[in-house]
PDB file of N, CA and C in Angstrom:
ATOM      1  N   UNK A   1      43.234 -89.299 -59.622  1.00  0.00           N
ATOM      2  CA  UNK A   1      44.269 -88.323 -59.892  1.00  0.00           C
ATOM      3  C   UNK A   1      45.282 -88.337 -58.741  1.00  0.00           C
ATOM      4  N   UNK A   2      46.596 -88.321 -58.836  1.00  0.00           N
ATOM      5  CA  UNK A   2      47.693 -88.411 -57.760  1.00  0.00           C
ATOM      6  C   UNK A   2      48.181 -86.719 -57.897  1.00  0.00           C
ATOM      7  N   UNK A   3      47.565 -86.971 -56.493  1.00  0.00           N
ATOM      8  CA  UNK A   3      47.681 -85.132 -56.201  1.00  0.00           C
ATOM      9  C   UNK A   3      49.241 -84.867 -55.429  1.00  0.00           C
ATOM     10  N   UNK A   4      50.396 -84.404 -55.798  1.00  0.00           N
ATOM     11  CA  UNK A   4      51.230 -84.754 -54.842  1.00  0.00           C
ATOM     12  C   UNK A   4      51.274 -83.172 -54.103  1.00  0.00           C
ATOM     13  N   UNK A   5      51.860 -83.385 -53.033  1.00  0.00           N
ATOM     14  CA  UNK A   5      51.860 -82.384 -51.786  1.00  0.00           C
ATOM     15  C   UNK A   5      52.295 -81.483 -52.431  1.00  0.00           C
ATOM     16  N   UNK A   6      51.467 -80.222 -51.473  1.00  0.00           N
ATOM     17  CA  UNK A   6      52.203 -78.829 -51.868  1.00  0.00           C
ATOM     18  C   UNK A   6      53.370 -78.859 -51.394  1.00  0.00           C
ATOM     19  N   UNK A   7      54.217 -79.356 -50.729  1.00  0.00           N
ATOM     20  CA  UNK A   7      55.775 -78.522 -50.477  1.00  0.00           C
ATOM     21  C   UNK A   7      56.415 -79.467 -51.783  1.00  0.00           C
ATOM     22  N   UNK A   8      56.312 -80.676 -52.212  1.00  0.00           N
ATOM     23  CA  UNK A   8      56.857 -81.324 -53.309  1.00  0.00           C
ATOM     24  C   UNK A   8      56.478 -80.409 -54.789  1.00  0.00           C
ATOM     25  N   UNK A   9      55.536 -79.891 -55.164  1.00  0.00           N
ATOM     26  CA  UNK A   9      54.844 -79.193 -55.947  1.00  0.00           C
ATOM     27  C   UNK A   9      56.045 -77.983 -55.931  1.00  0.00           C
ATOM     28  N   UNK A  10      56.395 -77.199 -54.870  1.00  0.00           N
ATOM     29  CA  UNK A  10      57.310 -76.092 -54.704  1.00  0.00           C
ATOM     30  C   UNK A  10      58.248 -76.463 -54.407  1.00  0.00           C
ATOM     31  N   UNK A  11      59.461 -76.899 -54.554  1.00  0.00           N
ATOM     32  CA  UNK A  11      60.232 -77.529 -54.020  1.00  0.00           C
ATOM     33  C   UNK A  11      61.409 -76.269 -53.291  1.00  0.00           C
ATOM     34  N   UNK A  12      61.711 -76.319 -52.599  1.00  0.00           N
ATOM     35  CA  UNK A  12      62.453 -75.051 -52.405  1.00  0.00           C
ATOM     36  C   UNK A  12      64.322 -75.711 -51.903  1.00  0.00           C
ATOM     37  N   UNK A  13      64.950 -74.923 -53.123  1.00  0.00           N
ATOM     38  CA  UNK A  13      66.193 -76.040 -52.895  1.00  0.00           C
ATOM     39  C   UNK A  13      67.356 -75.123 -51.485  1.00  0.00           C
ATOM     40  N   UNK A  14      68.198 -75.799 -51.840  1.00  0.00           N
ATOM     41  CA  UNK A  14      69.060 -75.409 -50.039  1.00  0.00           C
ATOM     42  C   UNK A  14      69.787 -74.024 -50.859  1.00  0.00           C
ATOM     43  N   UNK A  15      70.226 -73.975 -51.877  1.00  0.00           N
ATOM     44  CA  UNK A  15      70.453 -72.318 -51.977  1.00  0.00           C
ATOM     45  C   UNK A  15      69.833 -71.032 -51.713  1.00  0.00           C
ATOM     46  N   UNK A  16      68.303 -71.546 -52.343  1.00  0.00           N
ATOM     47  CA  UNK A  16      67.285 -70.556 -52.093  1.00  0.00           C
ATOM     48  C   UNK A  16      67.280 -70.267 -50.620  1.00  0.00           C
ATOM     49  N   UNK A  17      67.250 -71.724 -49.541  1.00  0.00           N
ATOM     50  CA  UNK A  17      67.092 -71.084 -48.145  1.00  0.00           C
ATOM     51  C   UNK A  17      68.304 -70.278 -47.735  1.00  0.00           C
ATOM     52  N   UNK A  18      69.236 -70.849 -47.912  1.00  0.00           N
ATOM     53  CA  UNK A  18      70.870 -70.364 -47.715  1.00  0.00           C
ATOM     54  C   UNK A  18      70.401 -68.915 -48.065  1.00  0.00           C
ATOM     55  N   UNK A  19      69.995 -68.254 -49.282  1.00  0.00           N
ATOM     56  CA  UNK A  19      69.605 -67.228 -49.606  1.00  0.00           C
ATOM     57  C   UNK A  19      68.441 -66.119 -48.325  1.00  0.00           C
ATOM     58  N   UNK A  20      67.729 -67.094 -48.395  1.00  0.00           N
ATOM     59  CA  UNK A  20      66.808 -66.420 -47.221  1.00  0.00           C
ATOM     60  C   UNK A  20      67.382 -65.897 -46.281  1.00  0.00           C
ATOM     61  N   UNK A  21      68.246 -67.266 -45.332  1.00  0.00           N
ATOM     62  CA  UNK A  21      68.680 -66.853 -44.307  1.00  0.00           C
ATOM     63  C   UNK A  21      69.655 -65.939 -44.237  1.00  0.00           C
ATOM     64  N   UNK A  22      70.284 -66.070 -45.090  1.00  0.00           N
ATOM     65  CA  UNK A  22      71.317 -64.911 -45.261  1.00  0.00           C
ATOM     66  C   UNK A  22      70.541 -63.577 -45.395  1.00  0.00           C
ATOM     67  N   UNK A  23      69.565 -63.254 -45.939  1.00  0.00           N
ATOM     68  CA  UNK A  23      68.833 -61.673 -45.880  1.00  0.00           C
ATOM     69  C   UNK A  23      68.585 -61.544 -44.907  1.00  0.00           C
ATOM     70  N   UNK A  24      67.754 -62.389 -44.047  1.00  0.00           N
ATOM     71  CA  UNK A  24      67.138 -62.500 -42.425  1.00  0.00           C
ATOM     72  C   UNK A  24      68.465 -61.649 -41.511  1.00  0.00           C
ATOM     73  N   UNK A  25      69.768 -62.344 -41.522  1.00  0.00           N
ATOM     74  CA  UNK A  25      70.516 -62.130 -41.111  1.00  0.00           C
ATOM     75  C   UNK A  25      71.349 -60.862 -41.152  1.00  0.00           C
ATOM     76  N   UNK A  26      71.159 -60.300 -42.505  1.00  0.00           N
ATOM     77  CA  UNK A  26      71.230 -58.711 -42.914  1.00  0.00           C
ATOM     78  C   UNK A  26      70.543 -57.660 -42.223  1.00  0.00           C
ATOM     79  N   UNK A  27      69.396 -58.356 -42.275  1.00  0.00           N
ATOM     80  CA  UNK A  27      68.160 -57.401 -41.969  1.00  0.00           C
ATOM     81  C   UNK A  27      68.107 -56.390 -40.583  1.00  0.00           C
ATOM     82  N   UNK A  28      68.748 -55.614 -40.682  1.00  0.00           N
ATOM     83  CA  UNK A  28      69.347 -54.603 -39.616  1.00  0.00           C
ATOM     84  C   UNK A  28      68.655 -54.971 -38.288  1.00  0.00           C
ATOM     85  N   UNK A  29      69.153 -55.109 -37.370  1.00  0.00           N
ATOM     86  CA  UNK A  29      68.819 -55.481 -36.325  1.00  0.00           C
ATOM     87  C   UNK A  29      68.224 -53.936 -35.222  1.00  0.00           C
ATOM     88  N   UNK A  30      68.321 -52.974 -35.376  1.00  0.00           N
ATOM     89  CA  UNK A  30      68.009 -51.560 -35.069  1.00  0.00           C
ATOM     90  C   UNK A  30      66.608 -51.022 -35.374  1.00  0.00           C
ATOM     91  N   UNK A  31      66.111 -52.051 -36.139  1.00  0.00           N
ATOM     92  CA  UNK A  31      64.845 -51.631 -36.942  1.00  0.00           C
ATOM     93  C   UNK A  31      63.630 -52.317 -35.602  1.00  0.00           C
ATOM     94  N   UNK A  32      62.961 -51.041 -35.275  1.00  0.00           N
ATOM     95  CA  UNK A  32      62.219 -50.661 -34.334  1.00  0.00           C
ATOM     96  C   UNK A  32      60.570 -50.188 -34.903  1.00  0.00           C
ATOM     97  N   UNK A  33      59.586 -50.930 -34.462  1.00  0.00           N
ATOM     98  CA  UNK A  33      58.529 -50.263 -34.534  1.00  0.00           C
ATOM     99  C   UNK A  33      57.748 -49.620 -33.705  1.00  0.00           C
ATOM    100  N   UNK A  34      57.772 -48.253 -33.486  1.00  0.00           N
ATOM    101  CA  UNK A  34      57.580 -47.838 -32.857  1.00  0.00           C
ATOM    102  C   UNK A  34      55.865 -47.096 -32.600  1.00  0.00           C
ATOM    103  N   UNK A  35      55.025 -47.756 -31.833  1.00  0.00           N
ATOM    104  CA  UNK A  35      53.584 -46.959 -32.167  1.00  0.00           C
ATOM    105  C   UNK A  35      53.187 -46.343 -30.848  1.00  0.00           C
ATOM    106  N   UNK A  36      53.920 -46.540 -29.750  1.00  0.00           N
ATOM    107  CA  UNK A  36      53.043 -45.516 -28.734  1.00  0.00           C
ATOM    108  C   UNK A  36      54.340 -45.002 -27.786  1.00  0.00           C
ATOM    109  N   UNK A  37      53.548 -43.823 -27.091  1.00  0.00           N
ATOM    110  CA  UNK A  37      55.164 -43.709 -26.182  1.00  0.00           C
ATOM    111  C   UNK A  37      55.779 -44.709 -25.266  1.00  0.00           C
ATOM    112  N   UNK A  38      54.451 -45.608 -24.779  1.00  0.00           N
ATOM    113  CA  UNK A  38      55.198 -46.194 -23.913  1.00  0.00           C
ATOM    114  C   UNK A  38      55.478 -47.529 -24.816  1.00  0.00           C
ATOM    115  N   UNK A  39      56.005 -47.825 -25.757  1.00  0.00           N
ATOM    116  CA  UNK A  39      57.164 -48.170 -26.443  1.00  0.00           C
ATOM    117  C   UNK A  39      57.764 -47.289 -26.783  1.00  0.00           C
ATOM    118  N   UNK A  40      57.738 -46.245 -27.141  1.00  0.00           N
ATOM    119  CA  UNK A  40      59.502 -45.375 -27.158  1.00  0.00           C
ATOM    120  C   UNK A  40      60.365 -45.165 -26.166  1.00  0.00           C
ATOM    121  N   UNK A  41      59.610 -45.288 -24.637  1.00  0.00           N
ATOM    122  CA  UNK A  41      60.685 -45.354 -23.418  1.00  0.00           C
ATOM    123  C   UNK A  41      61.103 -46.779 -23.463  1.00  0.00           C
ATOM    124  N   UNK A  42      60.547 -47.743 -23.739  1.00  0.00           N
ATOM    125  CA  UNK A  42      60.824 -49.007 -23.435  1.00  0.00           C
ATOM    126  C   UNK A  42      62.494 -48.810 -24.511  1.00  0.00           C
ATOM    127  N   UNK A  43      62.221 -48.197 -26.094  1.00  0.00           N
ATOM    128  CA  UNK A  43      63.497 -48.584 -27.048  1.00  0.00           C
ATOM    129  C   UNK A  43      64.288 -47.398 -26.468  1.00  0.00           C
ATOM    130  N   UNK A  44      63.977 -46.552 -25.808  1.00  0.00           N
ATOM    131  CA  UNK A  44      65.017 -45.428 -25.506  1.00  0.00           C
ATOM    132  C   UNK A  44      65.544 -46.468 -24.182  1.00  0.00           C
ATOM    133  N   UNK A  45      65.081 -47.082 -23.483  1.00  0.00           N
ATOM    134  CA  UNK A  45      65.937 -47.338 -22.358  1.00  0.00           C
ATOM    135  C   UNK A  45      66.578 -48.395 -22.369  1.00  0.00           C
ATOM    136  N   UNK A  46      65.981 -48.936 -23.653  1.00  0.00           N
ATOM    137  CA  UNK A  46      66.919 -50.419 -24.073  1.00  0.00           C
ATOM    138  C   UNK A  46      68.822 -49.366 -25.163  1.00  0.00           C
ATOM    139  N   UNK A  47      68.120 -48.836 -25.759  1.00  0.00           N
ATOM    140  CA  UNK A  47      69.130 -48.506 -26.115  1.00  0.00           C
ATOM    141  C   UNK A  47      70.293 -47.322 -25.684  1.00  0.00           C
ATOM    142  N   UNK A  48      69.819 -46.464 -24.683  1.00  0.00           N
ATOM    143  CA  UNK A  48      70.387 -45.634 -23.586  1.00  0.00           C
ATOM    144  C   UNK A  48      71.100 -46.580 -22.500  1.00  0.00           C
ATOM    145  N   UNK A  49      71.323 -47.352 -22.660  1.00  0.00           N
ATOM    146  CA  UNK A  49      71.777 -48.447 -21.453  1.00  0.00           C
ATOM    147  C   UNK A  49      73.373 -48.425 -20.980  1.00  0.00           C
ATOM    148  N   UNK A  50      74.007 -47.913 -21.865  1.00  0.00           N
ATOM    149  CA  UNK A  50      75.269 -47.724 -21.938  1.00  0.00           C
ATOM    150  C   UNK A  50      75.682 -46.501 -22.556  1.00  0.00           C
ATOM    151  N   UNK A  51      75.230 -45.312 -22.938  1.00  0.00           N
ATOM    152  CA  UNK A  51      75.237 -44.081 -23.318  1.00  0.00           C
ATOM    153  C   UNK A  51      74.546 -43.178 -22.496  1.00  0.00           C
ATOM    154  N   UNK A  52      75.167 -41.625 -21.986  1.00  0.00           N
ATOM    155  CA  UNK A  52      74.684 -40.664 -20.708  1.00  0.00           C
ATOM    156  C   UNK A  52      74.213 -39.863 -22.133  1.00  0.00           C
ATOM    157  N   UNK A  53      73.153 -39.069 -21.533  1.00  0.00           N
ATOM    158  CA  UNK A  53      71.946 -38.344 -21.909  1.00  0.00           C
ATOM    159  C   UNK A  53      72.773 -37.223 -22.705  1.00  0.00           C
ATOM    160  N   UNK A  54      73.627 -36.483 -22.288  1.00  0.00           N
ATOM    161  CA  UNK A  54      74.432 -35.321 -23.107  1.00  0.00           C
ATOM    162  C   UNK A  54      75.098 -36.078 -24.227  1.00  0.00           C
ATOM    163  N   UNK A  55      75.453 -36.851 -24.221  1.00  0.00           N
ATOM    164  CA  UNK A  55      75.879 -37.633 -25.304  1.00  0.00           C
ATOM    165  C   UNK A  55      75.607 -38.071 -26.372  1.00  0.00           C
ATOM    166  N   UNK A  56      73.856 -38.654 -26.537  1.00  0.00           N
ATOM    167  CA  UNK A  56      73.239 -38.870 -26.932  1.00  0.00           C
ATOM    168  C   UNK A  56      72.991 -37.160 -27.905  1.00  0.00           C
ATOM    169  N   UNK A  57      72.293 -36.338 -26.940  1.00  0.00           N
ATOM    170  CA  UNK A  57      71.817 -34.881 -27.250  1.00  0.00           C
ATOM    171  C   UNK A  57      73.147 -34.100 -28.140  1.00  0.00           C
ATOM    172  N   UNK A  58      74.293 -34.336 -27.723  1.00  0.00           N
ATOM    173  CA  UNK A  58      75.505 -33.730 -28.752  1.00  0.00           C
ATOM    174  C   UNK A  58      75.318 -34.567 -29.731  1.00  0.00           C
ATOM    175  N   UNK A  59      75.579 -35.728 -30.057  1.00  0.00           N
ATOM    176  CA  UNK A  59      75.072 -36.452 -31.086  1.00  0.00           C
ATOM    177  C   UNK A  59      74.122 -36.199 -32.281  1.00  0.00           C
ATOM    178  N   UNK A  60      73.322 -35.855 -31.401  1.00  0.00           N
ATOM    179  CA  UNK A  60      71.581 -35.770 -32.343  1.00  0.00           C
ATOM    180  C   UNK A  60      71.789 -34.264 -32.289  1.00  0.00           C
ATOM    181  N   UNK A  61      72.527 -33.511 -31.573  1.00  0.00           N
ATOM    182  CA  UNK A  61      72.366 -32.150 -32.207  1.00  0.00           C
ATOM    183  C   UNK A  61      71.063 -31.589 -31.359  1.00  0.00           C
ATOM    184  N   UNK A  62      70.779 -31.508 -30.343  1.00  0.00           N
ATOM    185  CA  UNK A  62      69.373 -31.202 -29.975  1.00  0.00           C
ATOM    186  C   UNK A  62      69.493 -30.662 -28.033  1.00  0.00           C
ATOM    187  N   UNK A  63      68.918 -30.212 -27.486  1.00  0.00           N
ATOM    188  CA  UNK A  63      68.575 -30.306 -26.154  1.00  0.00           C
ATOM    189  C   UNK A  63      68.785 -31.562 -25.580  1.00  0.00           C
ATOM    190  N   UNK A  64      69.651 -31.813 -23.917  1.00  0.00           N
ATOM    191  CA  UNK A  64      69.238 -32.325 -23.403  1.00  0.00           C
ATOM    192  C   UNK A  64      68.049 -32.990 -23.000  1.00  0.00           C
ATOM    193  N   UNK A  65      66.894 -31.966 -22.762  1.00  0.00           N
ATOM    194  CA  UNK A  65      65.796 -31.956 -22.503  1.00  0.00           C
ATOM    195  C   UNK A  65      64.847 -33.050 -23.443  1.00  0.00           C
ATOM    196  N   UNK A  66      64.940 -32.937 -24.216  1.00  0.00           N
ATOM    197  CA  UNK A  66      64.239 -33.541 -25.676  1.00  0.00           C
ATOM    198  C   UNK A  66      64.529 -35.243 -25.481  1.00  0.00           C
ATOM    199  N   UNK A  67      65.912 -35.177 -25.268  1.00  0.00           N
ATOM    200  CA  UNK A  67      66.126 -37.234 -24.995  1.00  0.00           C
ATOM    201  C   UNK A  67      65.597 -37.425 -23.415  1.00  0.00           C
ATOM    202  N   UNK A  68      65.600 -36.401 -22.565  1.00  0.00           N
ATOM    203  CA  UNK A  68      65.119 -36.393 -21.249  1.00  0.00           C
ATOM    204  C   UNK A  68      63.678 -36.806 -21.439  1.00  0.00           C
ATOM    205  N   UNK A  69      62.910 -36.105 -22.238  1.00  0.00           N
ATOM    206  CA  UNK A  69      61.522 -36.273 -22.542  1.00  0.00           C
ATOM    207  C   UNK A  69      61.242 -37.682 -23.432  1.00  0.00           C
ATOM    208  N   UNK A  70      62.016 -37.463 -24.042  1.00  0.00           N
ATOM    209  CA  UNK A  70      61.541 -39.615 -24.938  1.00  0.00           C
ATOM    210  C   UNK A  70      62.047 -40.511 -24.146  1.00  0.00           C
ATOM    211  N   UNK A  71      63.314 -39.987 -23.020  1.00  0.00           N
ATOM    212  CA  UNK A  71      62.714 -41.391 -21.926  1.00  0.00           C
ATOM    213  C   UNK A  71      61.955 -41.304 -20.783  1.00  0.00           C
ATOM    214  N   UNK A  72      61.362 -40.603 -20.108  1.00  0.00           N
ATOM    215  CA  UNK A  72      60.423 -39.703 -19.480  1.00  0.00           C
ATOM    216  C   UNK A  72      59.088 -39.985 -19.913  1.00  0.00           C
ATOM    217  N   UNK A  73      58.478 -39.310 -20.778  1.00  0.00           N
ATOM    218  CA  UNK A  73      57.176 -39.268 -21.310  1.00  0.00           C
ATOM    219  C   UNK A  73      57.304 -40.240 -22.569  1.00  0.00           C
ATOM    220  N   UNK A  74      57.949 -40.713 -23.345  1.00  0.00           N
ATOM    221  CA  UNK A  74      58.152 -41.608 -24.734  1.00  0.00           C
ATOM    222  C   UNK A  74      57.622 -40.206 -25.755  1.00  0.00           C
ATOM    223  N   UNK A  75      57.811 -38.681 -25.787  1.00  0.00           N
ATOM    224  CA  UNK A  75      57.419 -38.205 -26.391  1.00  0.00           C
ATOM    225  C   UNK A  75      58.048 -36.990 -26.703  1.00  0.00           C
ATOM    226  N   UNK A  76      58.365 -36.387 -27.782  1.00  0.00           N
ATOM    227  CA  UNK A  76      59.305 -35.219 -27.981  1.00  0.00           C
ATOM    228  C   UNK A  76      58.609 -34.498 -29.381  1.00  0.00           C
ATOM    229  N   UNK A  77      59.080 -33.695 -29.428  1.00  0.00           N
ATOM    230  CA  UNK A  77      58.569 -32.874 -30.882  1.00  0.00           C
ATOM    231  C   UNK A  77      59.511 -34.313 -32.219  1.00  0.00           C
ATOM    232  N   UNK A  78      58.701 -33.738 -33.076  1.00  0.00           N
ATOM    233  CA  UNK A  78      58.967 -34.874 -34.456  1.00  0.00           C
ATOM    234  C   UNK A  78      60.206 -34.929 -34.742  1.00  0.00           C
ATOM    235  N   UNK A  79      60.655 -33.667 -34.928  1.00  0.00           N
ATOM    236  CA  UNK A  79      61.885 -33.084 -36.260  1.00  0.00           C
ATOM    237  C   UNK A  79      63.201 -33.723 -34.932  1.00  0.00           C
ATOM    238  N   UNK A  80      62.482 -33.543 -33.786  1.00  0.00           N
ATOM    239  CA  UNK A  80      63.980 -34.052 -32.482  1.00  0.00           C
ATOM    240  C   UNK A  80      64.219 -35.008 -32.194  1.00  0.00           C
ATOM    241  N   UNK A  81      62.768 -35.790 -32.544  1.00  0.00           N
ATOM    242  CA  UNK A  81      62.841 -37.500 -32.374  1.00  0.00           C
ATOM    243  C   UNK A  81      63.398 -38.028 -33.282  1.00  0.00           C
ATOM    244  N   UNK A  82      63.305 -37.825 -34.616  1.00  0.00           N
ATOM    245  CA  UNK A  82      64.352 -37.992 -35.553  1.00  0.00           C
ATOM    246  C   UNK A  82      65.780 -38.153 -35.119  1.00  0.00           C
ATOM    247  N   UNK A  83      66.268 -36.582 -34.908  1.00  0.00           N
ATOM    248  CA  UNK A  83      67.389 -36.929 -35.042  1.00  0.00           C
ATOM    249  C   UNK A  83      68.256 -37.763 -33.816  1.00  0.00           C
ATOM    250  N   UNK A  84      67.450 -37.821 -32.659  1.00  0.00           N
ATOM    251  CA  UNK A  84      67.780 -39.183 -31.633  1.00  0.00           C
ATOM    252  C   UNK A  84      67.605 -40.255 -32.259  1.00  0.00           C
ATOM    253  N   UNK A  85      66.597 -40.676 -33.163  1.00  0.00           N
ATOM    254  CA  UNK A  85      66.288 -42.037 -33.390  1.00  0.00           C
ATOM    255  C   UNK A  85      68.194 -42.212 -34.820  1.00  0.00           C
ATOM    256  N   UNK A  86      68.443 -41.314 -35.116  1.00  0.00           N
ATOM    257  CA  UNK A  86      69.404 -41.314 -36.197  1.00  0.00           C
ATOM    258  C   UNK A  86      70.603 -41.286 -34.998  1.00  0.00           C
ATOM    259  N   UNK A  87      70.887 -40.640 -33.842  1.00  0.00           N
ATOM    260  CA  UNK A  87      72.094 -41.076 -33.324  1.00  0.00           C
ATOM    261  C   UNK A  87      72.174 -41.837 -32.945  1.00  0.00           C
ATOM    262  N   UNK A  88      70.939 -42.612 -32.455  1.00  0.00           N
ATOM    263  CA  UNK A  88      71.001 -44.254 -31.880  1.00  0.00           C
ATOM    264  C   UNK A  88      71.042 -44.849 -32.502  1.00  0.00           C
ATOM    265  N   UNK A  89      70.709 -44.979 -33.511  1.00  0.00           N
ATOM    266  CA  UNK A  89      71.335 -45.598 -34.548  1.00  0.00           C
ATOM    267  C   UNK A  89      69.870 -47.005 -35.159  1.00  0.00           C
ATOM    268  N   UNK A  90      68.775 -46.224 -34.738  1.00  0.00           N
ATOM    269  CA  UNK A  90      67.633 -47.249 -34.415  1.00  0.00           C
ATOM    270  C   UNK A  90      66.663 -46.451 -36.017  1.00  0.00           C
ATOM    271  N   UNK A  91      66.319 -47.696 -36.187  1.00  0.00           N
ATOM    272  CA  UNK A  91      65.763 -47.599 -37.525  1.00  0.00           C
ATOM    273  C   UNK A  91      64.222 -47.977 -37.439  1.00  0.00           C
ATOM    274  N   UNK A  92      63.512 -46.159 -36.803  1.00  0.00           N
ATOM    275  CA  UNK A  92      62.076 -46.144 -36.499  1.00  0.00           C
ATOM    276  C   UNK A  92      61.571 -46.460 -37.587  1.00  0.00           C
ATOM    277  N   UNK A  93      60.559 -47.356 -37.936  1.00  0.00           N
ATOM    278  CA  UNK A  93      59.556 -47.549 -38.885  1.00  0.00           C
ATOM    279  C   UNK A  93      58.365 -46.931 -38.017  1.00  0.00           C
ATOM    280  N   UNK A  94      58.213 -46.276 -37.463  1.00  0.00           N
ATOM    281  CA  UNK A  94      57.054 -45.605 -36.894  1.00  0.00           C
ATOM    282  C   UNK A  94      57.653 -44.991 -36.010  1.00  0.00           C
ATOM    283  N   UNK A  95      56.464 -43.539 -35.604  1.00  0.00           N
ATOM    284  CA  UNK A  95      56.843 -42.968 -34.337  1.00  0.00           C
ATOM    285  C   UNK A  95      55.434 -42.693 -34.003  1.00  0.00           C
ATOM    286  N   UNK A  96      55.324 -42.250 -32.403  1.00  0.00           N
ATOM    287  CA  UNK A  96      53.960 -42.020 -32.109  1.00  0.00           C
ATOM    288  C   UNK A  96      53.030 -40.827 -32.538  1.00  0.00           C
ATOM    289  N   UNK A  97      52.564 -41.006 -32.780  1.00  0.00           N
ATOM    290  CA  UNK A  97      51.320 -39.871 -33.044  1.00  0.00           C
ATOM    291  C   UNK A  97      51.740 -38.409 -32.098  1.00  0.00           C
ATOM    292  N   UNK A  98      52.057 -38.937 -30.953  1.00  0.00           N
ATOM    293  CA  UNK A  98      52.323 -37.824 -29.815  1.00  0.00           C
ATOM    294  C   UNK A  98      53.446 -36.910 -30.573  1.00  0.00           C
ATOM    295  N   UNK A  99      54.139 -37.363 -30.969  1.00  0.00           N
ATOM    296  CA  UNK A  99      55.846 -37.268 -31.491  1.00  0.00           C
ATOM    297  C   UNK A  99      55.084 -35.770 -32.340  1.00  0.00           C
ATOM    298  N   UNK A 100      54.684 -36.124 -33.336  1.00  0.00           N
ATOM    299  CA  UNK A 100      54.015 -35.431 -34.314  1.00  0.00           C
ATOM    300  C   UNK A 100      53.534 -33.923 -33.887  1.00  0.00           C
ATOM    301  N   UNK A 101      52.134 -34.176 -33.067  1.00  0.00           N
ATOM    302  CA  UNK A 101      51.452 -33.145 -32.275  1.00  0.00           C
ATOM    303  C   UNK A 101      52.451 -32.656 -31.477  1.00  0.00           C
ATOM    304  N   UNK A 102      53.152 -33.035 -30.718  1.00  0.00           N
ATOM    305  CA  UNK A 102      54.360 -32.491 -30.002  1.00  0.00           C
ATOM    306  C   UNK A 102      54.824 -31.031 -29.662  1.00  0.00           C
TER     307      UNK A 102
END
């Protein structure tokens, strides 16, 4: 029996990749997973790098204190981490457990 290769079997033509790469390339670059605090100081200080702390906090609508604390401790009450993670413009697919209990 002439078994021919799996990638010949699937052939995958140059539109389809053209296609791929083009979603890859969509695929929001902001999108953050976030599972412990000390990755939330790491994305708060990557993305605080060029933005002062009141700025951020008028933004998000919230306390100083609160963006002081997620780069500080990586940890803030839930409903506040939100709305920092929405002025930064960072697209948490997770937040920490801490965030929550908070």
């Amino acid at each position: 029996m002439d078994e021919k290769p799996i990638y010949e079997k699937w052939h995958i033509g140059d539109e389809y990749r053209k296609l791929v790469k083009g979603a890859l390339v969509n695929h929001h670059r902001y999108d953050r997973f976030i599972e412990s605090p000390m990755r939330m100081r790491e994305v708060m200080h990557e993305f605080m790098a060029n933005r002062s702390i009141s700025e951020v906090a008028h933004d998000a609508g919230v306390n100083e204190t609160v963006v002081q604390k997620l780069i500080d401790d990586g940890m803030a009450p839930y409903p506040d981490t939100r709305r920092v993670m929405k002025a930064l413009n960072i697209h948490a697919t997770a937040l920490p457990a801490e965030c929550v209990t908070a």
